[in-house]
C-alpha atoms as a PDB file:
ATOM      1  CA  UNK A   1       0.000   0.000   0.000  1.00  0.00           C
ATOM      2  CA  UNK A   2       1.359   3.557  -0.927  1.00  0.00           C
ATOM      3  CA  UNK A   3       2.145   6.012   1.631  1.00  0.00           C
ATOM      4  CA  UNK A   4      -0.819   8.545   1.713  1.00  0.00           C
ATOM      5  CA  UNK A   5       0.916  12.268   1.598  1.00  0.00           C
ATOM      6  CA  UNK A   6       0.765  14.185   4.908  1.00  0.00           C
ATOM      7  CA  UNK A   7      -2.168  16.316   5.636  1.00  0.00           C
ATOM      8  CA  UNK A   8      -2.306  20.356   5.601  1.00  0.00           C
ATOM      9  CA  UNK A   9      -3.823  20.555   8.406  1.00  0.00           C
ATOM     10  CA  UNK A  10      -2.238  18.237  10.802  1.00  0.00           C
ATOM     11  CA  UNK A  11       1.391  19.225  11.952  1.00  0.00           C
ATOM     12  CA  UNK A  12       3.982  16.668  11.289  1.00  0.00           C
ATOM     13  CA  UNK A  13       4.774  15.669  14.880  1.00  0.00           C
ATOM     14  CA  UNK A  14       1.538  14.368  15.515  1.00  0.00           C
ATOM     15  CA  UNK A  15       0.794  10.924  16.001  1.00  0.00           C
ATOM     16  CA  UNK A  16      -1.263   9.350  13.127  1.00  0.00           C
ATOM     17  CA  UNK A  17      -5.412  10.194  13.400  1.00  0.00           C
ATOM     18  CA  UNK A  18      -7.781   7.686  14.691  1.00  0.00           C
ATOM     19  CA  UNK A  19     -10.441   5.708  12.248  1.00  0.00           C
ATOM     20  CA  UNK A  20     -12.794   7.712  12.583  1.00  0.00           C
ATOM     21  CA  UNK A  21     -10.715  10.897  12.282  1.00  0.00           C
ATOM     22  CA  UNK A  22      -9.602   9.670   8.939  1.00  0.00           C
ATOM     23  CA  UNK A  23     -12.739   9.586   7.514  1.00  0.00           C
ATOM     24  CA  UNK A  24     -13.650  12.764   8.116  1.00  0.00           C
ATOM     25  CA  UNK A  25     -10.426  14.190   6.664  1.00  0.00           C
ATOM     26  CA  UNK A  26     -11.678  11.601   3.891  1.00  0.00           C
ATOM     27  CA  UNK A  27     -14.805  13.200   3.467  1.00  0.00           C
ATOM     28  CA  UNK A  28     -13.881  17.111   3.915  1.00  0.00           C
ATOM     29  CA  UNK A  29     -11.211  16.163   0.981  1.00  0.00           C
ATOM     30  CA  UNK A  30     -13.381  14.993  -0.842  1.00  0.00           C
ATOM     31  CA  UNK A  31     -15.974  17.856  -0.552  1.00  0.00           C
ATOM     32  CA  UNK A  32     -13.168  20.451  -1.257  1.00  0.00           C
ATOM     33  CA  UNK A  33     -12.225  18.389  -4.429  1.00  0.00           C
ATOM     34  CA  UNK A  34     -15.501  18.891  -5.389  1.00  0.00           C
ATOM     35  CA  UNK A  35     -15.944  22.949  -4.712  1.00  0.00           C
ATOM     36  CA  UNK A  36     -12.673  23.348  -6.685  1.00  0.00           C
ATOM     37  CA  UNK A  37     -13.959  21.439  -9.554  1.00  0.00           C
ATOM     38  CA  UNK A  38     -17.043  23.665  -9.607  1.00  0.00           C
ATOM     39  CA  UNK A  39     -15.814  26.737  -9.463  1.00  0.00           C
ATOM     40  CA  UNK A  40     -15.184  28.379 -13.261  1.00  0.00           C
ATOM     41  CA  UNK A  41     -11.514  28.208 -14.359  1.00  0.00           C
ATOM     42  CA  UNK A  42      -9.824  31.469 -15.007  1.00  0.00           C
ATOM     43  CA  UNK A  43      -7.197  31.185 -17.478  1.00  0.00           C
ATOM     44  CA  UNK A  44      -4.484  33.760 -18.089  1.00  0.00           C
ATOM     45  CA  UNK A  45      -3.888  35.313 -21.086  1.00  0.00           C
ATOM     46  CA  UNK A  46      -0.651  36.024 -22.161  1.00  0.00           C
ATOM     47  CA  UNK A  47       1.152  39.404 -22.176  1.00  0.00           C
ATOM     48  CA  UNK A  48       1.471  39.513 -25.682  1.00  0.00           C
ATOM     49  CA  UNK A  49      -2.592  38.988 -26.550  1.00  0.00           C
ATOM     50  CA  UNK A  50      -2.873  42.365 -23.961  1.00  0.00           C
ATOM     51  CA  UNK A  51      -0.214  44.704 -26.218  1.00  0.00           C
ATOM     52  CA  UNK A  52      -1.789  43.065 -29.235  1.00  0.00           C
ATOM     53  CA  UNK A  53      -5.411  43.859 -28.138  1.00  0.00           C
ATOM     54  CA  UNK A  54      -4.363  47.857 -26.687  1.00  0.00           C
ATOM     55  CA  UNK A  55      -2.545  48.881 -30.091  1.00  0.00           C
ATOM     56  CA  UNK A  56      -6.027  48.049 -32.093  1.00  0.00           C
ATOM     57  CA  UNK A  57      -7.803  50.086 -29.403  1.00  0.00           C
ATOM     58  CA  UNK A  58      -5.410  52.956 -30.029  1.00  0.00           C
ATOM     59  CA  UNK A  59      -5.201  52.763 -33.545  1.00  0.00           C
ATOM     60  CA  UNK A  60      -9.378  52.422 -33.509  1.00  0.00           C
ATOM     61  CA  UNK A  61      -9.380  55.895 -31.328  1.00  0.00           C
ATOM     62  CA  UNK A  62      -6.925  57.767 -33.451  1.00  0.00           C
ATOM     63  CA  UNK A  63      -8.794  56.759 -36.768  1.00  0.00           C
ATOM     64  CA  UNK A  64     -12.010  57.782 -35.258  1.00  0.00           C
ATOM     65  CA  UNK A  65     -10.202  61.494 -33.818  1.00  0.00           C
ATOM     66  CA  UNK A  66      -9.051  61.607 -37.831  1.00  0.00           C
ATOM     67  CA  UNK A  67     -12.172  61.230 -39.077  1.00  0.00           C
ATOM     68  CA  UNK A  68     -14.203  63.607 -36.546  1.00  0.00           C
ATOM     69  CA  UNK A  69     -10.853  66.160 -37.402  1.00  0.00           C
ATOM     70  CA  UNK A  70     -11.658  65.948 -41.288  1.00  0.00           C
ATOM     71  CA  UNK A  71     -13.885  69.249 -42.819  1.00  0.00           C
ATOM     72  CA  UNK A  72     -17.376  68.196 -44.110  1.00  0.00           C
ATOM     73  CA  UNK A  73     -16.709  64.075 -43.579  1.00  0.00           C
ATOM     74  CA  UNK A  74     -19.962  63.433 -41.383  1.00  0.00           C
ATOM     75  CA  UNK A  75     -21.407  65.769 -44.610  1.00  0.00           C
ATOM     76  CA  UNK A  76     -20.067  63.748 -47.186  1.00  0.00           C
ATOM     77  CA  UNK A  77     -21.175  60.483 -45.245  1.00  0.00           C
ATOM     78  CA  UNK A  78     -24.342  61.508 -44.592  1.00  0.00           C
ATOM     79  CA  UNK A  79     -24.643  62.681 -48.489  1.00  0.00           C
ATOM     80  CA  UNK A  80     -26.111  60.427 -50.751  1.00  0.00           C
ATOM     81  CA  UNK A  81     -23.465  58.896 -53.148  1.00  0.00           C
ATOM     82  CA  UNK A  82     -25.005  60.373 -56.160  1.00  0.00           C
ATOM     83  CA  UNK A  83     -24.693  63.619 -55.771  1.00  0.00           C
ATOM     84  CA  UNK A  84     -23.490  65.676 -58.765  1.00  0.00           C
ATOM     85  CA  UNK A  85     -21.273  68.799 -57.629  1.00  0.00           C
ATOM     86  CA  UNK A  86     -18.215  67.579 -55.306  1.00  0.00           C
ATOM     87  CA  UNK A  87     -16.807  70.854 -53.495  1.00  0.00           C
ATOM     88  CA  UNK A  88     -13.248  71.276 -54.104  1.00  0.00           C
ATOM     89  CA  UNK A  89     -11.456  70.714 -51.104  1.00  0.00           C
ATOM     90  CA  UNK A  90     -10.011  73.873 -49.477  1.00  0.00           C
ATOM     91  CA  UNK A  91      -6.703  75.719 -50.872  1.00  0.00           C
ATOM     92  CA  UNK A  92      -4.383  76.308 -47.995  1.00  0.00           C
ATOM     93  CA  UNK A  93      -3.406  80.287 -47.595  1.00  0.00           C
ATOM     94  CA  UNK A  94       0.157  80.860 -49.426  1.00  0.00           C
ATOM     95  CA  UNK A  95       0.993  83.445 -46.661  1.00  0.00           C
ATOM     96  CA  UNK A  96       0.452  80.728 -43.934  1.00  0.00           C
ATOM     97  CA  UNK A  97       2.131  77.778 -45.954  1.00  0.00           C
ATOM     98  CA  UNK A  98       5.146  79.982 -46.651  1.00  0.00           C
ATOM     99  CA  UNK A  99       5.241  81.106 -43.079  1.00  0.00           C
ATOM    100  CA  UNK A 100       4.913  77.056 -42.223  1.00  0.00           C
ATOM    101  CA  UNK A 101       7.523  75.801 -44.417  1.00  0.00           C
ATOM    102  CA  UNK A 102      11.071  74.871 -42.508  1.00  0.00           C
ATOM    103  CA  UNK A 103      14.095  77.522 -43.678  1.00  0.00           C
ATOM    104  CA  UNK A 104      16.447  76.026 -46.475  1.00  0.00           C
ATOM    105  CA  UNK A 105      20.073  75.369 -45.976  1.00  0.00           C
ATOM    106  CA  UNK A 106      21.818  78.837 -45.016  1.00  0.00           C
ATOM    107  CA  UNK A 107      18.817  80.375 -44.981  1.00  0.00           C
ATOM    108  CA  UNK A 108      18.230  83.453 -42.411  1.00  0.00           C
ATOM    109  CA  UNK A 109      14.898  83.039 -40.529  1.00  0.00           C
ATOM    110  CA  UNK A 110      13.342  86.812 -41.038  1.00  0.00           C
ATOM    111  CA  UNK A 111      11.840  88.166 -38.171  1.00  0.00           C
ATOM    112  CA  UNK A 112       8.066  88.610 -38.729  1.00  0.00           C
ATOM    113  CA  UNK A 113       6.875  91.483 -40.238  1.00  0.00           C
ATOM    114  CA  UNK A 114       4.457  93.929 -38.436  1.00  0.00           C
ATOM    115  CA  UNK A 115       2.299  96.270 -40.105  1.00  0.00           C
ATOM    116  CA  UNK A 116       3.002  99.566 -40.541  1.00  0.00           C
ATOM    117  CA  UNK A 117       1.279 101.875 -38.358  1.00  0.00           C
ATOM    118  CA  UNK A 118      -1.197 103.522 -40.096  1.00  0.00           C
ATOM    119  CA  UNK A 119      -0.910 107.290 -40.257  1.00  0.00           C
ATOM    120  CA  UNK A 120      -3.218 109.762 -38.277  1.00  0.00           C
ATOM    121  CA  UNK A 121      -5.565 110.862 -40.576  1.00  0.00           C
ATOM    122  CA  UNK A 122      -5.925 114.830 -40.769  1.00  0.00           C
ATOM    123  CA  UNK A 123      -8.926 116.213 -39.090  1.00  0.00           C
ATOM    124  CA  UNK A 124     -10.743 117.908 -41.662  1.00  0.00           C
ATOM    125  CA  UNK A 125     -11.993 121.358 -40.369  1.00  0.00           C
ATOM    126  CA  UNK A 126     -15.380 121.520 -39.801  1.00  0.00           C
ATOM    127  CA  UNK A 127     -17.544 123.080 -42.318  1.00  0.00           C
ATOM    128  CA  UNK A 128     -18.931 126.298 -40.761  1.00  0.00           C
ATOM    129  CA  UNK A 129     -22.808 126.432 -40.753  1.00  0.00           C
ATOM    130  CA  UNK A 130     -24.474 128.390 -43.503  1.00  0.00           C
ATOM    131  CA  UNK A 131     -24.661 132.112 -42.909  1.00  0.00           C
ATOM    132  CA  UNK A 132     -28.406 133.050 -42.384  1.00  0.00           C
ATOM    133  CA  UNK A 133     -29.235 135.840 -44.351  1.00  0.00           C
ATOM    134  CA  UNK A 134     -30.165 139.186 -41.898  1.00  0.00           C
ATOM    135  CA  UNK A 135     -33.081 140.547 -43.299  1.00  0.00           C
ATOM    136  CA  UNK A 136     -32.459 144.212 -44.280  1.00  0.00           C
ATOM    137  CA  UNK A 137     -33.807 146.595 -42.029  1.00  0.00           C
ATOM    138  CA  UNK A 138     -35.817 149.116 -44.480  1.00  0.00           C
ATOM    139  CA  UNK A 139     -36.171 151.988 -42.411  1.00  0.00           C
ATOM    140  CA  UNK A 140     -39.464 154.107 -43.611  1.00  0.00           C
ATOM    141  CA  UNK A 141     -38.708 157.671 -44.891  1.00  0.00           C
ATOM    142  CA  UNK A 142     -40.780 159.479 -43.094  1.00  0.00           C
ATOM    143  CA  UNK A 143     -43.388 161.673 -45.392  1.00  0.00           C
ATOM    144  CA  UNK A 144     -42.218 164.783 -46.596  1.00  0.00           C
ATOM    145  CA  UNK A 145     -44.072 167.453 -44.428  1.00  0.00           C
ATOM    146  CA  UNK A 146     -45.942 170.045 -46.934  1.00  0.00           C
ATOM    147  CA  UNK A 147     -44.547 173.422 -46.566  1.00  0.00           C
ATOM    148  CA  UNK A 148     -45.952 175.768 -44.200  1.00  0.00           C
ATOM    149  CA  UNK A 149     -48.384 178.007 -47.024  1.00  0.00           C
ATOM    150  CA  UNK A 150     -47.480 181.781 -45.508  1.00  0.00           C
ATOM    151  CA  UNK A 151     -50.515 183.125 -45.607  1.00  0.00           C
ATOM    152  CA  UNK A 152     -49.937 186.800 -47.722  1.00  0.00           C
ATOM    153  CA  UNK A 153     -51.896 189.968 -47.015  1.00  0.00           C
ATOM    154  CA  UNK A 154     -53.164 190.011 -50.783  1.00  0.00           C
ATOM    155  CA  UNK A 155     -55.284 186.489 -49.118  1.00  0.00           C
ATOM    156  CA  UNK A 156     -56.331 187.951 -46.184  1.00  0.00           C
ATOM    157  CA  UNK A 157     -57.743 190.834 -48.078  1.00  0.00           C
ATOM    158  CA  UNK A 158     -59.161 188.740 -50.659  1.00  0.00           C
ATOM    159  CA  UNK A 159     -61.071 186.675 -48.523  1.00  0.00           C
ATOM    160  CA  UNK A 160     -62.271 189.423 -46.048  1.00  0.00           C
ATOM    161  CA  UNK A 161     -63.931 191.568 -49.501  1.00  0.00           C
ATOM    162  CA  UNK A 162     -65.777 187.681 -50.019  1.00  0.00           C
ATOM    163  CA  UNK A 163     -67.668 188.137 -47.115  1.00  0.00           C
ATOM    164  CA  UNK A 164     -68.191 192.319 -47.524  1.00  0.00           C
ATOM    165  CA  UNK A 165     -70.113 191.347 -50.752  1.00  0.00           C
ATOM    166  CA  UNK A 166     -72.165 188.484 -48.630  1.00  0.00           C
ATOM    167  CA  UNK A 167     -73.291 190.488 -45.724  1.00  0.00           C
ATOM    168  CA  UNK A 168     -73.798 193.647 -48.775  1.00  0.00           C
ATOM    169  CA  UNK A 169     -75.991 191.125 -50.717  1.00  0.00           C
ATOM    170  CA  UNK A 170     -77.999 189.507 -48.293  1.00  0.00           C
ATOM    171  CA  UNK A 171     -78.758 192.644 -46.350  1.00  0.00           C
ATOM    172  CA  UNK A 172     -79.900 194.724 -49.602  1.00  0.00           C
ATOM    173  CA  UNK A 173     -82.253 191.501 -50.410  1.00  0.00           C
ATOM    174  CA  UNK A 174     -80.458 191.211 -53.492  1.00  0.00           C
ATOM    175  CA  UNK A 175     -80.425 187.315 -54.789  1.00  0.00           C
ATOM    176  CA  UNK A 176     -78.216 188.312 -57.902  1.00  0.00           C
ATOM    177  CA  UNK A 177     -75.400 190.155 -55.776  1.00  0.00           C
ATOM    178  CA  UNK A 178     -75.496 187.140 -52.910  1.00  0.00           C
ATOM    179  CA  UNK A 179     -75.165 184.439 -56.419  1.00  0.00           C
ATOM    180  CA  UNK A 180     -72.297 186.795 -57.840  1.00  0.00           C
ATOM    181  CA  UNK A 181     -70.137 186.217 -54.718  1.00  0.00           C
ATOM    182  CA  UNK A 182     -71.693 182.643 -53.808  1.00  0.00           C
ATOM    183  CA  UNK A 183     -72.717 180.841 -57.232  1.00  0.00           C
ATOM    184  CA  UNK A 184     -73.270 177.740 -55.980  1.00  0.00           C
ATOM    185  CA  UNK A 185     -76.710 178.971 -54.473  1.00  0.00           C
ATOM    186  CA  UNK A 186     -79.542 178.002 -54.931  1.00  0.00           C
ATOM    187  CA  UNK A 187     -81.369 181.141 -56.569  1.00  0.00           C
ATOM    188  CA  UNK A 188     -84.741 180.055 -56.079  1.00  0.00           C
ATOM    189  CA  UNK A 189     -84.105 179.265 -52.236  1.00  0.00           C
ATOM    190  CA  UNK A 190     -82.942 183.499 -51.980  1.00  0.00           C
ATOM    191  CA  UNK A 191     -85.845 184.167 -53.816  1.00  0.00           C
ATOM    192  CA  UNK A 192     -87.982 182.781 -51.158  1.00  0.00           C
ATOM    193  CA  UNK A 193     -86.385 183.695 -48.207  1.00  0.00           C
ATOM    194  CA  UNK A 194     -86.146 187.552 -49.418  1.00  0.00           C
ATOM    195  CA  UNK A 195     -89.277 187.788 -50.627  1.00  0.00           C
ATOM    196  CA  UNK A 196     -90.863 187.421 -47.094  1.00  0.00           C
ATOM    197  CA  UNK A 197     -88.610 190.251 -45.930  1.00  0.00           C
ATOM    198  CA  UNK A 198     -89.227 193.748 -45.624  1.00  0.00           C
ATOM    199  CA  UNK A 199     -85.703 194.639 -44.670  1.00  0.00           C
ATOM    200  CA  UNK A 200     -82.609 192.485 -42.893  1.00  0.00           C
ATOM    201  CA  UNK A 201     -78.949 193.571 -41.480  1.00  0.00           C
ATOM    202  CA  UNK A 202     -76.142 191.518 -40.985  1.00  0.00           C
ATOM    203  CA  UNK A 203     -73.268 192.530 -38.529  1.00  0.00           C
ATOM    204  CA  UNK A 204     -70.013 190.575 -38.625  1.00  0.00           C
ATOM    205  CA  UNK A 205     -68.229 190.754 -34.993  1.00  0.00           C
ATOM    206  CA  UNK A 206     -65.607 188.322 -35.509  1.00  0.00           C
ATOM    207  CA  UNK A 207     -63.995 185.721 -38.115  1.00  0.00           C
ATOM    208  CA  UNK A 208     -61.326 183.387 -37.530  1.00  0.00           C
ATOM    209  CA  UNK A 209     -59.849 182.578 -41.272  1.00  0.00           C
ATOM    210  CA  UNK A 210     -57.505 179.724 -42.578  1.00  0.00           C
ATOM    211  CA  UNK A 211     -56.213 179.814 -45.501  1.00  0.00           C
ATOM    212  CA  UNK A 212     -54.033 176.916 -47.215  1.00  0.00           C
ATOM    213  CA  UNK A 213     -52.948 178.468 -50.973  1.00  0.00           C
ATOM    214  CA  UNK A 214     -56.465 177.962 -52.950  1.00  0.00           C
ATOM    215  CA  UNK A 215     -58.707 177.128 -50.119  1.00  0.00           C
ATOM    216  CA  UNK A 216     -59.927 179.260 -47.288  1.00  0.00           C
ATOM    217  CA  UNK A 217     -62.091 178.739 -44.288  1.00  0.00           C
ATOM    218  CA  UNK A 218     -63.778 181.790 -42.115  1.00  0.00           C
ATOM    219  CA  UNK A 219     -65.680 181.170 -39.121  1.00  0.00           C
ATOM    220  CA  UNK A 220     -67.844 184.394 -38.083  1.00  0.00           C
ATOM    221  CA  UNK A 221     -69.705 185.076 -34.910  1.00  0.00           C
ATOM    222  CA  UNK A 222     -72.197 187.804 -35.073  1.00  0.00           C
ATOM    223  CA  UNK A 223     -75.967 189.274 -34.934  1.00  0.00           C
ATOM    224  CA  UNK A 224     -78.830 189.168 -37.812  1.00  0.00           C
ATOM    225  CA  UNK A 225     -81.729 191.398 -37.782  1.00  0.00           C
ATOM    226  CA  UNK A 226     -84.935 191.168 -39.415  1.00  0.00           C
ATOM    227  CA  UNK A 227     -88.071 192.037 -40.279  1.00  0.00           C
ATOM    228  CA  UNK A 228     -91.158 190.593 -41.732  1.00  0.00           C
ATOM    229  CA  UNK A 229     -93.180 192.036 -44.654  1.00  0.00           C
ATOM    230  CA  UNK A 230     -96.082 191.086 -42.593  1.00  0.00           C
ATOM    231  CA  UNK A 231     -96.490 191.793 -38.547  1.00  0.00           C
ATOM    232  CA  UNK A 232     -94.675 194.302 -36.891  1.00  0.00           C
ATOM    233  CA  UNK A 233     -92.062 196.786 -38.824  1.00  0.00           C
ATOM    234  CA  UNK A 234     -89.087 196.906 -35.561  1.00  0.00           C
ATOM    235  CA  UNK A 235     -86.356 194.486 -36.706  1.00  0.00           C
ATOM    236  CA  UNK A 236     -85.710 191.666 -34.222  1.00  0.00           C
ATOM    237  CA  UNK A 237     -81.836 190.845 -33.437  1.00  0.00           C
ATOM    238  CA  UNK A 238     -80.528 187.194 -33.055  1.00  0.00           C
ATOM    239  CA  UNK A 239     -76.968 185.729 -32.640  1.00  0.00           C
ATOM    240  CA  UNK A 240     -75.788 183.995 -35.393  1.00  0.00           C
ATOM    241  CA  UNK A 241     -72.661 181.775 -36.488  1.00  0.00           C
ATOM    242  CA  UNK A 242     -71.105 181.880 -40.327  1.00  0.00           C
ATOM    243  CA  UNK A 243     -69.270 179.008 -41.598  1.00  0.00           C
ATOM    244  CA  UNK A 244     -68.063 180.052 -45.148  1.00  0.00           C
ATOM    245  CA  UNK A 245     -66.334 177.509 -47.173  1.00  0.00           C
ATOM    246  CA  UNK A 246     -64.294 179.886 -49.758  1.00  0.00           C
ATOM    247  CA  UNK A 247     -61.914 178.804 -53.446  1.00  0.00           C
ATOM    248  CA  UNK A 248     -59.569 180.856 -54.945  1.00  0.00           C
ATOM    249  CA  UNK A 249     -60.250 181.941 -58.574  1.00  0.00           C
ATOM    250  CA  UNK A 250     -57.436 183.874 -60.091  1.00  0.00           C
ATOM    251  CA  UNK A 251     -56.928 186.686 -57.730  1.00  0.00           C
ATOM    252  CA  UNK A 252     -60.125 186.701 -56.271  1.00  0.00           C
ATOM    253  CA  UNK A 253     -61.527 184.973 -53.881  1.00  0.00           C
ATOM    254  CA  UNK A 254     -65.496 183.475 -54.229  1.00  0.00           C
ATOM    255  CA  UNK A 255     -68.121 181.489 -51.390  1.00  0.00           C
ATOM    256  CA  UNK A 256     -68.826 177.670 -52.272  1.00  0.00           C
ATOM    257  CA  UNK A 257     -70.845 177.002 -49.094  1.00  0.00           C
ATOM    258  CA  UNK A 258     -72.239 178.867 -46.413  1.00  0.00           C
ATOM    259  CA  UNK A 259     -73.785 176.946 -43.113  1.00  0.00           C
ATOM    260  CA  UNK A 260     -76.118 179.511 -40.480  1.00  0.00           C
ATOM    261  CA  UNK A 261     -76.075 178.592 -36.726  1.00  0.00           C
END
């Protein structure tokens, strides 16, 4: 019979178990025998199958990065395959590409350029504001005064014999002498008024006279007596008031109107 191996869990300097010791250690071998067969087996891959497996992970990242990176590609996947026009892929700027590209052999790397600064651009005056045009003041000549008319002797005279002839006329009862100095009157009206008179006098106190070259006015205070052809023969006296309205003719001077107060 073949020497059974020495338990794990009994130390080496004991003395060998009982019968019924050994088959329990029988037993509880047996039932670990049977967890370890149960249990799933895990098998370990080798280092190489790990680099192998992250290098087509990396590679799979940087082609999608590429393909995210590239102008209008989701555009021109999404596109249907048929289309007609193709856009021509961008031109790259000659200014950057020349800036980009490496120096040749003994080249000098030139410094890069700055813009000039632009010059300060001259303030243009301002343009004054149109000049309003001032209304000219047009001052109003005043109105030349008419001379002063110097009133002559030769007028005064004039119009004083005027109103001699008037009272002369009208106190005589004579129509024709009163017309000859006053023609504007109204020979019909004398002839009416005289002919109910048996005698009349005129007195002249007063008369205030302005005269202005051809024209003349004479205002006379005074009394008028009269008497009727019929009733009593004593003349009766009133106060009266001339207004005589008088034109140069030539060198005399006649009556155009006559008003009795």
């Amino acid at each position: 019979m073949a020497e059974q191996p020495q338990s794990l869990f009994e130390p080496e300097s004991n003395p060998p178990p009982s019968r019924s010791t050994s088959e329990e250690l029988v037993g509880l071998r047996a039932r670990l025998t049977q967890q370890q067969e149960a249990r799933p087996v895990h098998r370990r891959l080798p280092w190489a199958a790990f680099a192998a497996l992250g290098l087509v992970l990396v590679a799979a990242v940087i082609g999608v990065v590429n393909w995210v990176r590239t102008p209008g590609a989701s555009q021109q996947a999404a596109a249907p395959a048929a289309a007609d026009v193709v856009p021509p892929p961008p031109q790259p700027d000659p200014a950057a590409t020349k800036a980009a590209a490496p120096p040749g052999k003994g080249s000098v790397p030139r410094a890069a350029s700055r813009p000039a600064p632009a010059k300060p651009r001259a303030k243009t005056p301002a343009e004054p504001p149109p000049a309003v045009p001032v209304p000219e003041v047009v001052t109003p000549t005043p109105a030349a005064e008419p001379p002063v008319y110097v009133v002559t002797t030769a007028d005064r005279r004039g119009v004083d014999t005027a109103l001699e002839r008037y009272r002369d006329g009208v106190a005589k009862l004579d129509a024709a002498a009163v017309r000859a100095i006053w023609p504007s009157a109204n020979p019909q009206d004398l002839a009416r008024e005289f002919g109910q008179l048996r005698e009349q006098q005129v007195e002249l106190h007063s008369c205030d006279l302005d005269i202005k070259e051809t024209n003349a006015a004479a205002t006379c205070t005074g009394v008028a007596g009269n008497a009727q052809k019929i009733g009593t023969a004593n003349l009766r006296y009133d106060d009266r008031r001339w207004v005589f309205t008088l034109k140069r003719t030539g060198d005399d001077w006649i009556i155009q109107n006559v008003v009795i107060r």
